[in-house]
N, C-alpha and C. Protein backbone atom coordinates (compact mmCIF):
# COMPACT_ATOMS: atom_id res chain seq x y z
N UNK A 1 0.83 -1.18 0.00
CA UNK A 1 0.00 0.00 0.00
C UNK A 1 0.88 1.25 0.00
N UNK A 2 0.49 2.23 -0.98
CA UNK A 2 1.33 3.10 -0.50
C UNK A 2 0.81 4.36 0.32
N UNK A 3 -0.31 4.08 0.74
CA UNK A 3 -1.15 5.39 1.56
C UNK A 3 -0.74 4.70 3.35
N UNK A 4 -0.07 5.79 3.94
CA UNK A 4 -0.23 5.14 5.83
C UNK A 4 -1.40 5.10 5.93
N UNK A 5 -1.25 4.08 7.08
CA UNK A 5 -2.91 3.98 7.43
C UNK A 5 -3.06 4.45 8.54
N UNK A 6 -2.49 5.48 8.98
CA UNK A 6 -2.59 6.28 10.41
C UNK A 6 -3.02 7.65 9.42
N UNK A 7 -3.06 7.78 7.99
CA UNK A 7 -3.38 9.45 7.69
C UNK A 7 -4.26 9.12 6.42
N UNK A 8 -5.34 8.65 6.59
CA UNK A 8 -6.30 8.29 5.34
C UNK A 8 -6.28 9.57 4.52
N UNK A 9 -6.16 9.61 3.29
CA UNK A 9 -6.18 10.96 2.54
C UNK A 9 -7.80 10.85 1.41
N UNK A 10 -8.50 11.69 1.79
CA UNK A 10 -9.59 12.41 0.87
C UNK A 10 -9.30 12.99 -0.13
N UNK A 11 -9.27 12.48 -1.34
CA UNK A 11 -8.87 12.79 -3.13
C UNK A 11 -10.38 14.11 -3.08
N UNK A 12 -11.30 14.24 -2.27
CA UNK A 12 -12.15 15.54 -2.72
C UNK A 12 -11.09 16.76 -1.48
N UNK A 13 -11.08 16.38 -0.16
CA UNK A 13 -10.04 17.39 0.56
C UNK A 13 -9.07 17.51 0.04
N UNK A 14 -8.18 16.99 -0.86
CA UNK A 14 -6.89 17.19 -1.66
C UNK A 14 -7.04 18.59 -2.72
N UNK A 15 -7.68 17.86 -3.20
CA UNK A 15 -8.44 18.52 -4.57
C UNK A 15 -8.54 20.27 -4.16
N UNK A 16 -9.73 20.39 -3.25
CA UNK A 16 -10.00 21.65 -2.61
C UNK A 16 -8.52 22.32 -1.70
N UNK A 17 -7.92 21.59 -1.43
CA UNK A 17 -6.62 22.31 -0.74
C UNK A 17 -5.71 22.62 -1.85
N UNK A 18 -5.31 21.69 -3.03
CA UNK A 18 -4.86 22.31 -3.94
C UNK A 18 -5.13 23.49 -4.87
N UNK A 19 -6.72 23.46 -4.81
CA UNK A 19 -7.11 24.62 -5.37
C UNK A 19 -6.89 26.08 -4.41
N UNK A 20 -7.10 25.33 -3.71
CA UNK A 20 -6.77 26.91 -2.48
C UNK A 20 -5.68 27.58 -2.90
N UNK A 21 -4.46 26.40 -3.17
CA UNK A 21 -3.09 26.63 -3.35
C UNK A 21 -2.66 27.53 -4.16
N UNK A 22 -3.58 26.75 -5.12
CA UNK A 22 -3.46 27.47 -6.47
C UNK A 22 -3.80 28.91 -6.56
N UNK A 23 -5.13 29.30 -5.98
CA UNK A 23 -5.80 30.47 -6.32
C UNK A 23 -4.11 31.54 -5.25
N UNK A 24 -3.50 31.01 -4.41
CA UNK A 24 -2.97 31.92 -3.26
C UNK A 24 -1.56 31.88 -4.40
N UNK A 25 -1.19 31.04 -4.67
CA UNK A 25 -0.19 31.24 -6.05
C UNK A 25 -0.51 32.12 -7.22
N UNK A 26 -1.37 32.14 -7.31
CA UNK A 26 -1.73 33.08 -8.63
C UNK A 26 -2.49 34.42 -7.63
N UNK A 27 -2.77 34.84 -6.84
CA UNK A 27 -2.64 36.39 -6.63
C UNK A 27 -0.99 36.91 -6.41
N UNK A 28 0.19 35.80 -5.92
CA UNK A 28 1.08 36.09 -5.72
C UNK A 28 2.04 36.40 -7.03
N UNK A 29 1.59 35.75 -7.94
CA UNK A 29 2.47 35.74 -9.08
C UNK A 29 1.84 37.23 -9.69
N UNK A 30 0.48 37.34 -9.52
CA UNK A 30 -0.12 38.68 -10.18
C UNK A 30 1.12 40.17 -9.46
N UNK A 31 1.10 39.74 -7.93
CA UNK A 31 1.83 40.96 -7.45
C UNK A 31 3.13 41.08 -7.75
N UNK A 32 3.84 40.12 -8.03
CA UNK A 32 5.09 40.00 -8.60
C UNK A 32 4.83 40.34 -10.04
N UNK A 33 4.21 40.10 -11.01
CA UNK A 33 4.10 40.40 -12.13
C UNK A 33 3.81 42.35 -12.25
N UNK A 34 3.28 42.69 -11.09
CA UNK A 34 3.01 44.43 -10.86
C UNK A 34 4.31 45.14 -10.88
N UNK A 35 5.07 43.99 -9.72
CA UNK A 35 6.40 44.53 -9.24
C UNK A 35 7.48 44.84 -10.28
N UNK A 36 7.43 43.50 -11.29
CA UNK A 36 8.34 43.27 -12.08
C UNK A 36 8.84 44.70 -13.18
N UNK A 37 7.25 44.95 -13.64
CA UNK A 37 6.80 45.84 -14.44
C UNK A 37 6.95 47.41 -13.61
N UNK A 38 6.69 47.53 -12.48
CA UNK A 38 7.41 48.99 -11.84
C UNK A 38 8.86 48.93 -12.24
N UNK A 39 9.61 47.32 -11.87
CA UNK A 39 10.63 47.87 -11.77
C UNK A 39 11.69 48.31 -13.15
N UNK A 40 10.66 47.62 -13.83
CA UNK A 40 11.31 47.88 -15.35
C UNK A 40 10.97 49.45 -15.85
N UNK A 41 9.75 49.66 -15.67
CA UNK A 41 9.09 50.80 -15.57
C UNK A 41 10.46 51.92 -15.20
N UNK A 42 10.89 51.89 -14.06
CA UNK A 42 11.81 52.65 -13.46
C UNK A 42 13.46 52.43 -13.85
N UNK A 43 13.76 51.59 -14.12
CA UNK A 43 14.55 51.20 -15.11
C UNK A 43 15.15 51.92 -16.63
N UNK A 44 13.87 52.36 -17.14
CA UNK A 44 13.72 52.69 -18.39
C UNK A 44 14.13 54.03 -18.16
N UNK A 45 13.07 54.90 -16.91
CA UNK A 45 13.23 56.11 -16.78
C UNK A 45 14.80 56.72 -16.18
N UNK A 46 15.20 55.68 -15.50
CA UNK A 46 16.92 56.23 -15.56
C UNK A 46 17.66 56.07 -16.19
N UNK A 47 17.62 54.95 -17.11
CA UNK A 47 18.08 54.94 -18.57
C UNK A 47 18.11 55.87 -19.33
N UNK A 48 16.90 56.68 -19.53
CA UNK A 48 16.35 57.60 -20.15
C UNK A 48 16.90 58.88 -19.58
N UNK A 49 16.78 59.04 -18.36
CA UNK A 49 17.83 60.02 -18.09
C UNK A 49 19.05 59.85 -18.10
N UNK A 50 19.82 59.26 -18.20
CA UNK A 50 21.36 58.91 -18.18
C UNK A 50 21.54 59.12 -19.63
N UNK A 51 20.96 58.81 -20.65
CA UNK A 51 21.26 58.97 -22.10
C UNK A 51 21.27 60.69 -21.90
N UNK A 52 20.17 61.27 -21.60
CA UNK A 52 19.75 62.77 -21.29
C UNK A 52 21.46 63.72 -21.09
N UNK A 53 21.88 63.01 -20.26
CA UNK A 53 22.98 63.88 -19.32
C UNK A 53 24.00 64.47 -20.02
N UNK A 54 24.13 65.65 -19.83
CA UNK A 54 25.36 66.33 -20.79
C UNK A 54 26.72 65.33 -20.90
N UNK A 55 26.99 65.58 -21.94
CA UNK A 55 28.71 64.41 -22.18
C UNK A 55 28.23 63.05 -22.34
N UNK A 56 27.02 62.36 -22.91
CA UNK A 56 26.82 61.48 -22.08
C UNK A 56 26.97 60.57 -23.55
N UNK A 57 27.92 59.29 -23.01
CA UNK A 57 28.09 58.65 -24.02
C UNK A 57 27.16 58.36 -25.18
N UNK A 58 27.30 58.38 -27.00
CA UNK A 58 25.78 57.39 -27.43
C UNK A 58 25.94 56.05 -27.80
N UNK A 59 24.47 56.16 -27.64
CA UNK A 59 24.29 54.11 -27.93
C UNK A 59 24.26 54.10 -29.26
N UNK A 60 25.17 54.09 -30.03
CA UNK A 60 25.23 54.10 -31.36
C UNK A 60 25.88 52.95 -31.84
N UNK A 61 26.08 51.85 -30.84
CA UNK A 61 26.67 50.88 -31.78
C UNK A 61 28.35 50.78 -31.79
N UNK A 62 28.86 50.34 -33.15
CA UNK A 62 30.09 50.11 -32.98
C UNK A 62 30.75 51.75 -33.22
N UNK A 63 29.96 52.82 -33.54
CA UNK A 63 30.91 54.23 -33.31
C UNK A 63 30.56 54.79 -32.05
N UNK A 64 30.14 54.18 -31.33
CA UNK A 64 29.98 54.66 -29.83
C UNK A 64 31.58 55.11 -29.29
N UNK A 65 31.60 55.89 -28.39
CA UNK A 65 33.08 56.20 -27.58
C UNK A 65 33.41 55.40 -27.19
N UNK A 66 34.67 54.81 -26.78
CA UNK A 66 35.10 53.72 -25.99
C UNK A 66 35.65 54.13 -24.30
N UNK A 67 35.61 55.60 -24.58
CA UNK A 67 35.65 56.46 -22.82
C UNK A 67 34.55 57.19 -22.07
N UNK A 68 34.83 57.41 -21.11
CA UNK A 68 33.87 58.06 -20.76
C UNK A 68 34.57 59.97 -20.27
N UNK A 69 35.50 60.21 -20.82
CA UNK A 69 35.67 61.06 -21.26
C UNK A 69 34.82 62.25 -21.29
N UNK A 70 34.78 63.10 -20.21
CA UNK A 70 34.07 64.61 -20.25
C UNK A 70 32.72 64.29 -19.90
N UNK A 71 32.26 63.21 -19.32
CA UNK A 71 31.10 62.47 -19.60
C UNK A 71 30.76 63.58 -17.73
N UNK A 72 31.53 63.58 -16.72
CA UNK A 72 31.44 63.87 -15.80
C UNK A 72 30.83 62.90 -14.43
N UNK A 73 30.41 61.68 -14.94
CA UNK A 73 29.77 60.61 -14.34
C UNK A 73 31.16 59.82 -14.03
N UNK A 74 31.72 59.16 -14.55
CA UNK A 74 32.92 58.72 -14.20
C UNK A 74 32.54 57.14 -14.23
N UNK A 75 31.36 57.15 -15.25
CA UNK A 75 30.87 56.03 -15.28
C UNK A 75 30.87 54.86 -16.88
N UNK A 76 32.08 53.85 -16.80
CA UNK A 76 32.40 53.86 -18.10
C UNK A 76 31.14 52.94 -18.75
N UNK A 77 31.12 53.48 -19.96
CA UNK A 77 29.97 52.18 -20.68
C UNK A 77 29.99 50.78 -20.63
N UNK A 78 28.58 50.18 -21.12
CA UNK A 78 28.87 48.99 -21.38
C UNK A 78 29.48 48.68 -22.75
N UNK A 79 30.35 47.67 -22.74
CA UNK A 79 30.55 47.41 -24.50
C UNK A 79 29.74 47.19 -25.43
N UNK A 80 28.49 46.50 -24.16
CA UNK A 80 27.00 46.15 -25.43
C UNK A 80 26.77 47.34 -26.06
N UNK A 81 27.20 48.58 -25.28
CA UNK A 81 25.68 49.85 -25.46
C UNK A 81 24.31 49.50 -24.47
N UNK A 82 24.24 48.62 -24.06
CA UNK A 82 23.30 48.76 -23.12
C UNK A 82 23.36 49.46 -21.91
N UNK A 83 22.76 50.45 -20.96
CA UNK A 83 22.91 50.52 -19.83
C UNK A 83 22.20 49.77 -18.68
């Protein structure tokens, strides 16, 4: 047998506890999915300002600067161009 017989298990109480599970997993994934999206959200916008900033390197690819040079940030690029 593979069920103990000191903890009889109910396939309808299973059922309903998994669903519980489920529904408490999926409001959690919703708030993480909110979070995710602020934080990208905010992400973008300092991106967006950092491109902004006087001296400020461009994402142009392979003629991008390779210094950060006069930039005043002291902050060198990525090689992608990504920040």
């Amino acid at each position: 047998m593979t069920q103990s017989a000191d903890r009889p298990t109910d396939p309808a109480a299973v059922t309903v506890s998994l669903a519980a599970e489920a529904a408490v997993l999926e409001g959690r994934l919703g708030v993480l999915r909110e979070a995710i999206d602020a934080v990208d959200a905010q992400i973008s916008a300092v991106s967006e300002r950092i491109r902004r900033l006087p001296g400020s390197v461009p994402t142009g690819g392979e003629g991008a600067a390779a210094s950060d040079e006069g930039s005043g940030t002291g902050l060198t690029p990525s090689p992608t161009g990504r920040l």
